[in-house]
N, C-alpha and C. Protein backbone atom coordinates (compact mmCIF):
# COMPACT_ATOMS: atom_id res chain seq x y z
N UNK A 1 -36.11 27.30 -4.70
CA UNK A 1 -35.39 27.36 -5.98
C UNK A 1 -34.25 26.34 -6.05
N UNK A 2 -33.61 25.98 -4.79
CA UNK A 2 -32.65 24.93 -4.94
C UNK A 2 -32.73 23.86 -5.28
N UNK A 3 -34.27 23.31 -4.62
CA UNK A 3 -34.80 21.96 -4.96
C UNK A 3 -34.97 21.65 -6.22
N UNK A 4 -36.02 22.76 -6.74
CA UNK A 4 -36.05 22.65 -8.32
C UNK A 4 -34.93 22.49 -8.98
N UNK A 5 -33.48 23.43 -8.91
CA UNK A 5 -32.51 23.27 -9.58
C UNK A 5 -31.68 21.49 -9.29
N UNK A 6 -31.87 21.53 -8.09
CA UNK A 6 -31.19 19.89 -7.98
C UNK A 6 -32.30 18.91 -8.88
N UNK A 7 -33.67 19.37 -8.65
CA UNK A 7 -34.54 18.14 -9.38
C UNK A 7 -34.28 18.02 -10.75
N UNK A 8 -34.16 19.29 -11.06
CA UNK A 8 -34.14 19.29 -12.66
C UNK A 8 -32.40 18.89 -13.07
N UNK A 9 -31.61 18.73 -12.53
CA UNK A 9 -29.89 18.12 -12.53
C UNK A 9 -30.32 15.94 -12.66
N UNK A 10 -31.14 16.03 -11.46
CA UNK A 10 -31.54 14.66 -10.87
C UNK A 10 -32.37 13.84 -11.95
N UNK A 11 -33.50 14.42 -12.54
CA UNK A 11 -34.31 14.05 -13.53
C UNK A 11 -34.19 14.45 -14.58
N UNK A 12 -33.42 15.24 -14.91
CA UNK A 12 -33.34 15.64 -16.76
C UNK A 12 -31.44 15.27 -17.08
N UNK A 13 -30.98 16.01 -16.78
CA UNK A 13 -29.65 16.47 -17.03
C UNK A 13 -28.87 15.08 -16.72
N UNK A 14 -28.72 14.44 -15.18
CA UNK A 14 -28.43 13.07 -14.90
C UNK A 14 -28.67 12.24 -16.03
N UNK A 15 -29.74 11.50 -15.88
CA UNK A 15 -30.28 10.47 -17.10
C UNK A 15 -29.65 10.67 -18.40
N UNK A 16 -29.77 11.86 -18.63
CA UNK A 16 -28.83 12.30 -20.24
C UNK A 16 -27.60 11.63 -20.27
N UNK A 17 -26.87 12.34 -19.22
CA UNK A 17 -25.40 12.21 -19.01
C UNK A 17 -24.86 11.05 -19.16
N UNK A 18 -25.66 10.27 -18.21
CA UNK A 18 -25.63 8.70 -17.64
C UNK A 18 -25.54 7.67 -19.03
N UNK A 19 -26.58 8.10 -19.22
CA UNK A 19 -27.41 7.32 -20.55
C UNK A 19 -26.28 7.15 -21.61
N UNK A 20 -25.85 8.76 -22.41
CA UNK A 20 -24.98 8.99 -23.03
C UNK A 20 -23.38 8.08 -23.23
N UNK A 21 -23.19 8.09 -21.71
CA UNK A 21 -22.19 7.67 -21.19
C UNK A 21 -22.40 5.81 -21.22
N UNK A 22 -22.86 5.37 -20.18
CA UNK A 22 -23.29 3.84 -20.25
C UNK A 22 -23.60 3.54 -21.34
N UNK A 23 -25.35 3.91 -21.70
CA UNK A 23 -25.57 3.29 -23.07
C UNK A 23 -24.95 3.29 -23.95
N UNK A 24 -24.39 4.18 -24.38
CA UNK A 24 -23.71 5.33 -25.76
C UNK A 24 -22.57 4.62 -25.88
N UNK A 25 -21.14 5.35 -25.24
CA UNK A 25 -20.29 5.23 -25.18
C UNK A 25 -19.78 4.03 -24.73
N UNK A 26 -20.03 3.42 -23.64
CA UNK A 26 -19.95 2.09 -22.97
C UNK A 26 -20.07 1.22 -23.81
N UNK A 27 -21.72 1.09 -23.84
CA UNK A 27 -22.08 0.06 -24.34
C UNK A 27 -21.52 -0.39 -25.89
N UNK A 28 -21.79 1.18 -26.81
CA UNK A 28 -21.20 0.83 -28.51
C UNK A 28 -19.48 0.18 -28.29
N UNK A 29 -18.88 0.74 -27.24
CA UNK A 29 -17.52 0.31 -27.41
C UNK A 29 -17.41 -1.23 -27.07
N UNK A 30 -18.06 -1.89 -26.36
CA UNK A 30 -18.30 -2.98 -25.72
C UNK A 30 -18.75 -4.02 -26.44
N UNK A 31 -19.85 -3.71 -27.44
CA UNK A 31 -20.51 -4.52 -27.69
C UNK A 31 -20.21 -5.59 -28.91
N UNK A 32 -19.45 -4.84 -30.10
CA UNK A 32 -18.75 -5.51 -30.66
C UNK A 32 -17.58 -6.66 -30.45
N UNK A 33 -17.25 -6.87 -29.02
CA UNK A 33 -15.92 -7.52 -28.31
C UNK A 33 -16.97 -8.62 -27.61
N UNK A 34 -17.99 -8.15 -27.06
CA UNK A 34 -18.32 -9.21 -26.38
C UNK A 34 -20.02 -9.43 -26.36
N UNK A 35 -20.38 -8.88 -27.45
CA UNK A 35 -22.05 -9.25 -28.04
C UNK A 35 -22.88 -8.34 -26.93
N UNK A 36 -24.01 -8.61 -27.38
CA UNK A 36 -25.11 -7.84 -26.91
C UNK A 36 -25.64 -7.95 -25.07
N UNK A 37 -25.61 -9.24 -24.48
CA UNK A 37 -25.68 -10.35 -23.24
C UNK A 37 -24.89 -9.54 -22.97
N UNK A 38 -23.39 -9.88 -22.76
CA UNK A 38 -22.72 -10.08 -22.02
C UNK A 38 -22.27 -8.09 -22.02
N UNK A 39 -22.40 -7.57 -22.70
CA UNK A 39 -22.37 -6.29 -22.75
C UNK A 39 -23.15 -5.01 -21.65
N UNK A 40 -24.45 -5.92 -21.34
CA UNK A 40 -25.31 -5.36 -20.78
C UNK A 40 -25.28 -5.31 -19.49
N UNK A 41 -24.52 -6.60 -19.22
CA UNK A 41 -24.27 -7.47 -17.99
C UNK A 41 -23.00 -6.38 -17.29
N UNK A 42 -22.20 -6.16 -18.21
CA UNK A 42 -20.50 -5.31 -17.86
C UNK A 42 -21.39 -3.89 -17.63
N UNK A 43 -21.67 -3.70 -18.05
CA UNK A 43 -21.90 -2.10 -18.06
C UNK A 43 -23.34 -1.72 -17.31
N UNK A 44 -24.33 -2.64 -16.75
CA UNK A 44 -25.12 -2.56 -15.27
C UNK A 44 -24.33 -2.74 -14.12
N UNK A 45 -23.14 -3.91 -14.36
CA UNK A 45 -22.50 -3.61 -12.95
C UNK A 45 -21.51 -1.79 -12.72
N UNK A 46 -21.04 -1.90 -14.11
CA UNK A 46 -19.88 -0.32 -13.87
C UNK A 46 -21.11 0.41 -13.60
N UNK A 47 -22.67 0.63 -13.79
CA UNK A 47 -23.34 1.64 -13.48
C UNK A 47 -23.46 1.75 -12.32
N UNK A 48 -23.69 0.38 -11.69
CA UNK A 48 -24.40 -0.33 -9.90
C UNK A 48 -23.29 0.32 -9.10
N UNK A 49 -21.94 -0.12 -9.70
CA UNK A 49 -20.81 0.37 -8.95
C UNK A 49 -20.88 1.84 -8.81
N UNK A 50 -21.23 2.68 -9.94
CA UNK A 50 -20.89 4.52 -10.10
C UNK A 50 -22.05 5.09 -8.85
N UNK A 51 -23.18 4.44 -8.61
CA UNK A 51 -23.76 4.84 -7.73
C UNK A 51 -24.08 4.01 -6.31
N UNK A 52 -22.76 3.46 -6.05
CA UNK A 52 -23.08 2.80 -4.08
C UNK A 52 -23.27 4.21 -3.29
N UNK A 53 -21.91 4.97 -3.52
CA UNK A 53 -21.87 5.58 -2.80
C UNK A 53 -21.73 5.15 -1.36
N UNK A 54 -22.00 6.06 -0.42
CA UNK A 54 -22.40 5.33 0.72
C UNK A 54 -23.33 4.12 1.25
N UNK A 55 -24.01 3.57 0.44
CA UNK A 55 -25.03 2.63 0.48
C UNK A 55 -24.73 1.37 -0.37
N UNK A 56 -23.74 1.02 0.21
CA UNK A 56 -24.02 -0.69 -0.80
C UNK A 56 -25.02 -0.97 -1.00
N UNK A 57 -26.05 -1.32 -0.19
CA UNK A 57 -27.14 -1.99 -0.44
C UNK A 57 -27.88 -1.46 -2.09
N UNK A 58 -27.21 -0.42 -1.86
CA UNK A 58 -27.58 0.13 -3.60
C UNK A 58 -27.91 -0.70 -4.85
N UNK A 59 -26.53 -1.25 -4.60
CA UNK A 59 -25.37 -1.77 -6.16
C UNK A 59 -26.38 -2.63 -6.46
N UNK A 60 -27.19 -3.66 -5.88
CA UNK A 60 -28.02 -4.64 -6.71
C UNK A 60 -29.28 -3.94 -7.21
N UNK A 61 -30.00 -3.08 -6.81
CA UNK A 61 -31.09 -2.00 -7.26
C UNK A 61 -30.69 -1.68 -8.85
N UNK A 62 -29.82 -1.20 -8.16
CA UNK A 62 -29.55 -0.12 -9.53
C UNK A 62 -28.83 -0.71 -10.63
N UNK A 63 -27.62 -1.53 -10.63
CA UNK A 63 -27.30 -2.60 -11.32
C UNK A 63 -28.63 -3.21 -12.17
N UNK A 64 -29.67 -3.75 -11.29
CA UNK A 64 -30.84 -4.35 -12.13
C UNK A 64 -31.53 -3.19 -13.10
N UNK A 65 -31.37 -1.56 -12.42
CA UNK A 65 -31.59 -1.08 -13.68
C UNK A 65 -31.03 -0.61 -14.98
N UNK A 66 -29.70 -0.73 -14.59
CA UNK A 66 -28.84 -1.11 -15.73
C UNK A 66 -29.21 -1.59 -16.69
N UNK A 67 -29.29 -3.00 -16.22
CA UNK A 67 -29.82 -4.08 -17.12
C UNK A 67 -31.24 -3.81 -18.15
N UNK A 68 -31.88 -3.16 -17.12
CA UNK A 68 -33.42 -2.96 -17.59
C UNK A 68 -33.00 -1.47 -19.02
N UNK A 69 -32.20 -0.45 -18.71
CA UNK A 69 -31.86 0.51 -19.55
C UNK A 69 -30.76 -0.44 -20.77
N UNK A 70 -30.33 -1.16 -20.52
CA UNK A 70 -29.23 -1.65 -21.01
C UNK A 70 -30.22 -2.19 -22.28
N UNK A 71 -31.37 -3.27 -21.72
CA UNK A 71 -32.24 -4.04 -22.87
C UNK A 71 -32.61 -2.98 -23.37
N UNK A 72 -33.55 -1.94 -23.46
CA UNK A 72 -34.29 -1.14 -23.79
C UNK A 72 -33.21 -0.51 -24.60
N UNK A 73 -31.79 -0.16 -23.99
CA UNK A 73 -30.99 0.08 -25.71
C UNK A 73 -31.03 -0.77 -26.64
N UNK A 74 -30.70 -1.82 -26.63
CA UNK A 74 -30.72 -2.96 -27.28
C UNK A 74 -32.09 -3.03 -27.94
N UNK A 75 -33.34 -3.15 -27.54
CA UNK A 75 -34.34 -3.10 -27.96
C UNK A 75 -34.45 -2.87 -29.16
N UNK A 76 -34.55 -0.84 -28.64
CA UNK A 76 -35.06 0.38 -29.12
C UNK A 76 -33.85 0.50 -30.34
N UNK A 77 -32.68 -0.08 -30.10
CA UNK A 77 -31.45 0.56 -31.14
C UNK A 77 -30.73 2.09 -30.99
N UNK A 78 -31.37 2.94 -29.77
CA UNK A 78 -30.98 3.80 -29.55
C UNK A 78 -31.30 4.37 -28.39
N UNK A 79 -30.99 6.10 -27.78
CA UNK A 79 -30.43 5.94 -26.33
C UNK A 79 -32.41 6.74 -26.00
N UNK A 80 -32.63 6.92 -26.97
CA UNK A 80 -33.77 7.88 -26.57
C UNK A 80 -35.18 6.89 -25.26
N UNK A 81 -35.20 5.65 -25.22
CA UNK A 81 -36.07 4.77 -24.35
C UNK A 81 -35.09 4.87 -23.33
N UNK A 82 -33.98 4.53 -23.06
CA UNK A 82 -33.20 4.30 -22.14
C UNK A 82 -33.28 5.57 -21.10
N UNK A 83 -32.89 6.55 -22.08
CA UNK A 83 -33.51 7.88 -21.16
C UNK A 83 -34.14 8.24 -20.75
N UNK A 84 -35.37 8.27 -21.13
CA UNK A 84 -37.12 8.26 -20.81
C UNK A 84 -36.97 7.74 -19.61
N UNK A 85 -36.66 6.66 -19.21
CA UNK A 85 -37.01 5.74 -18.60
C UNK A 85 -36.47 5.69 -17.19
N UNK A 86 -35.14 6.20 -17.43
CA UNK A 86 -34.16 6.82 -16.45
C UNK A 86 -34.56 7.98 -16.05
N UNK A 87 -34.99 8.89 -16.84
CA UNK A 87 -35.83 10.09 -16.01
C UNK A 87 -37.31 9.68 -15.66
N UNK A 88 -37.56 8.60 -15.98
CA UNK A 88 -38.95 8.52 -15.22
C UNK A 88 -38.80 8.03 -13.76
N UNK A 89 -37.47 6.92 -13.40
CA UNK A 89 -37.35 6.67 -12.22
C UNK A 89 -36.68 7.75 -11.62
N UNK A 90 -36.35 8.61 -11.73
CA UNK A 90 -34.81 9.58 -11.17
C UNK A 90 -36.86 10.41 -10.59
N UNK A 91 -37.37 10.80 -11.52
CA UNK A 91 -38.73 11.55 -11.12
C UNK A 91 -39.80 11.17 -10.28
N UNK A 92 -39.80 9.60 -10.10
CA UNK A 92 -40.46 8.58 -9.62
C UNK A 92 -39.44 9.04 -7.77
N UNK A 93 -38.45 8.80 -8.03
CA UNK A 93 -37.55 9.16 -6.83
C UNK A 93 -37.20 10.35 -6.11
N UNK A 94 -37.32 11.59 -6.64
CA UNK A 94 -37.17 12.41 -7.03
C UNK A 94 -39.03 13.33 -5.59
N UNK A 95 -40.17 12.68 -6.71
CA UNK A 95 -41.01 12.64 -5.89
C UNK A 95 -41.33 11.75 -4.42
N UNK A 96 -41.09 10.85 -4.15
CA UNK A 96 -40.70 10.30 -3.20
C UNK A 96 -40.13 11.17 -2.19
N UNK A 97 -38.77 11.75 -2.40
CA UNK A 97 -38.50 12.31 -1.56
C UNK A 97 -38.82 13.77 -1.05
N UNK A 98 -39.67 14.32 -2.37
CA UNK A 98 -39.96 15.18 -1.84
C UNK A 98 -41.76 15.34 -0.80
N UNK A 99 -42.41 14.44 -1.52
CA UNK A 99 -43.82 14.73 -1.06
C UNK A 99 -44.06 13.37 -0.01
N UNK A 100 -42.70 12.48 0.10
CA UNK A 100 -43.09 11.65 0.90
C UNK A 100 -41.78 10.31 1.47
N UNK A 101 -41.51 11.73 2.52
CA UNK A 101 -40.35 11.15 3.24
C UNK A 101 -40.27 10.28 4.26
N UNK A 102 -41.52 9.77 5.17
CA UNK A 102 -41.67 9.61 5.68
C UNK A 102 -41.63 7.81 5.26
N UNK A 103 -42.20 7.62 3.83
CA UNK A 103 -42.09 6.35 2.83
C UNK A 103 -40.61 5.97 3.11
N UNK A 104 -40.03 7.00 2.78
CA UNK A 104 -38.42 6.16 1.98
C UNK A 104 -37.63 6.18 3.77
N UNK A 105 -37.93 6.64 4.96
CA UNK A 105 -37.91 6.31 6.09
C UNK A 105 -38.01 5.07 6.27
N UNK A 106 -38.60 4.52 6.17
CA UNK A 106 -39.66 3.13 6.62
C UNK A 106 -38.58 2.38 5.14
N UNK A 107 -38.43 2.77 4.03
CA UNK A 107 -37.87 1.94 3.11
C UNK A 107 -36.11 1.35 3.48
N UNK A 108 -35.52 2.47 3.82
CA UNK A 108 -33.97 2.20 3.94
C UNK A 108 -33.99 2.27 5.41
N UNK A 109 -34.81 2.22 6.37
CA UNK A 109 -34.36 1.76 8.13
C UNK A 109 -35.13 1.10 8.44
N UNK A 110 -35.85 0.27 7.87
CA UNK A 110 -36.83 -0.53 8.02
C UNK A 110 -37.84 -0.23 9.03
């Protein structure tokens, strides 16, 4: 029951939050000051940065998906792709670790 409750925090609830926050809030405040480019660019790194955590090696991963959620606002005109998309990797990851740990072993210790 714990797993489920963290998965469903990790893949639903996260992405919302995130999304809301970066895309939403971030980005609308941003974008008028410094255009659409350069907007996307500021607010994949503040994302890359919110999740090092212990793992630098992070910040360029996730930063690039910034960028990738960042266009897809821009795109779409709104947060609903950005989210999708973010819960598809958070689920993509999500499974990984659960049905196959032995993968993301071999991924982050080479």
């Amino acid at each position: 029951p714990w797993f489920a409750l963290a998965a469903l925090a990790v893949v639903v609830l996260g992405p919302i939050l995130e999304e809301v926050v970066f895309r939403g809030f971030l980005h609308d405040g941003l974008r008028a000051r410094l255009g659409p480019r350069a907007t996307i660019a500021v607010v994949a790194l503040l994302f890359g940065a919110l999740h090092v955590g212990d793992g630098s090696f992070l910040f360029v991963p996730t930063a690039l998906l910034g960028v990738l959620f960042g266009w897809l606002r821009e795109r779409s005109g709104g947060l609903l792709a950005p989210i999708a998309t973010h819960m598809l990797h958070n689920g993509a990851t999500v499974a990984l670790v659960a049905f196959s740990p032995p993968f993301l072993d071999r991924v982050f210790r080479g």
